[in-house]
Protein backbone atom coordinates (compact mmCIF):
# COMPACT_ATOMS: atom_id res chain seq x y z
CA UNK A 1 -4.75 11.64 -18.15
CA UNK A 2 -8.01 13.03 -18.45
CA UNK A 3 -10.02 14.45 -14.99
CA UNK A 4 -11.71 11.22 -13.57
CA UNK A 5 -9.68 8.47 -15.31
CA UNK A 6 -10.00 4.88 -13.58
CA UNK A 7 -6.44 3.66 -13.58
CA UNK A 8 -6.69 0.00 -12.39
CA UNK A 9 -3.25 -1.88 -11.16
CA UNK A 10 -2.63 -5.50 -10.13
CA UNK A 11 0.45 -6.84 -8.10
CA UNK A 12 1.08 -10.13 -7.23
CA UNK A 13 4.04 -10.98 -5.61
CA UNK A 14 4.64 -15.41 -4.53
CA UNK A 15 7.22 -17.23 -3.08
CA UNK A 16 7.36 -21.16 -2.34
CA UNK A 17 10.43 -20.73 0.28
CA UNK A 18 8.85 -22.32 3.40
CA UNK A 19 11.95 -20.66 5.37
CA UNK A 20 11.05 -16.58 5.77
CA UNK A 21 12.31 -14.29 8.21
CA UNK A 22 9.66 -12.39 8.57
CA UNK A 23 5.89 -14.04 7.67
CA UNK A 24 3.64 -12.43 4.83
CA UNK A 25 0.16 -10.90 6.48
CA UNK A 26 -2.70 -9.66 4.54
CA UNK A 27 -1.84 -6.19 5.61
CA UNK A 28 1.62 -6.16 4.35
CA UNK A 29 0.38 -7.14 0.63
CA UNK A 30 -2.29 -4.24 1.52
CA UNK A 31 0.85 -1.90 2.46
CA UNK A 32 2.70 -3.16 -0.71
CA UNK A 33 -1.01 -2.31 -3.21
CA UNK A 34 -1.14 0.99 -1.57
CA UNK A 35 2.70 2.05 -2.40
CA UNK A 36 2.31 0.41 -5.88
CA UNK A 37 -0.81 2.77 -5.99
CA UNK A 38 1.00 5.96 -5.23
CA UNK A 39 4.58 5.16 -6.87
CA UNK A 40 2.53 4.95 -10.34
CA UNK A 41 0.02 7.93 -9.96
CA UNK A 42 0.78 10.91 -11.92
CA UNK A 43 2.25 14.08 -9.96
CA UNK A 44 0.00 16.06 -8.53
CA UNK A 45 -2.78 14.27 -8.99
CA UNK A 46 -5.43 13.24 -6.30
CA UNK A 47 -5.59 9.58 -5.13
CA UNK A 48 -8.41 7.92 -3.74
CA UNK A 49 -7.66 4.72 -1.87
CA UNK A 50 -10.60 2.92 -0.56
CA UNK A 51 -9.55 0.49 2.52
CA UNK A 52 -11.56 -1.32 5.24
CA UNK A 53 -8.65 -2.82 7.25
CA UNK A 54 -7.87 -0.72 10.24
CA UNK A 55 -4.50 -2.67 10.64
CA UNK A 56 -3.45 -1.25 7.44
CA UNK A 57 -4.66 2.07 7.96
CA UNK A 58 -3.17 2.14 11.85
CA UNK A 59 0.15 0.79 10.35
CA UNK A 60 0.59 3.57 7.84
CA UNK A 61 -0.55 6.37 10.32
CA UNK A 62 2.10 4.87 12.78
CA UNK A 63 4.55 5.40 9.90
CA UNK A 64 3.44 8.80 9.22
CA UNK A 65 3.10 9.97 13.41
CA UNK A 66 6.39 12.20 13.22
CA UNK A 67 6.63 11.11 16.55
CA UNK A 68 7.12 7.49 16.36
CA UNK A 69 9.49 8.53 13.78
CA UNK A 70 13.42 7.93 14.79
């Protein structure tokens, strides 16, 4: 890809099974966009992700704290 390409990507994920173990929040399908994101971005290229949902961002930095890590 060319320096500056716009790469758009669209996920949708749906389920009609009223009996989950876990429910679906905004900020999981924001989790799942972001991974999509970066799974399909070309190595070693840079990634700009533009977010405004601090439980998103606070869940991924909790992920990332090598200290939470176990």
């Amino acid at each position: 890809m060319a320096d500056n390409t716009i790469v758009n990507l669209g996920a949708v994920f749906y389920t009609n099974n009223e009996e989950r173990e876990y429910s679906l929040s905004s900020t999981r399908a924001e989790i799942v966009a972001i991974f999509l994101a970066l799974l399909t971005a070309p190595e070693n290229s840079n990634v700009t992700i533009y977010i405004d949902s601090l439980g998103t961002i606070n869940s991924i930095n909790l992920a990332f704290d090598s200290t939470t890590r176990k």
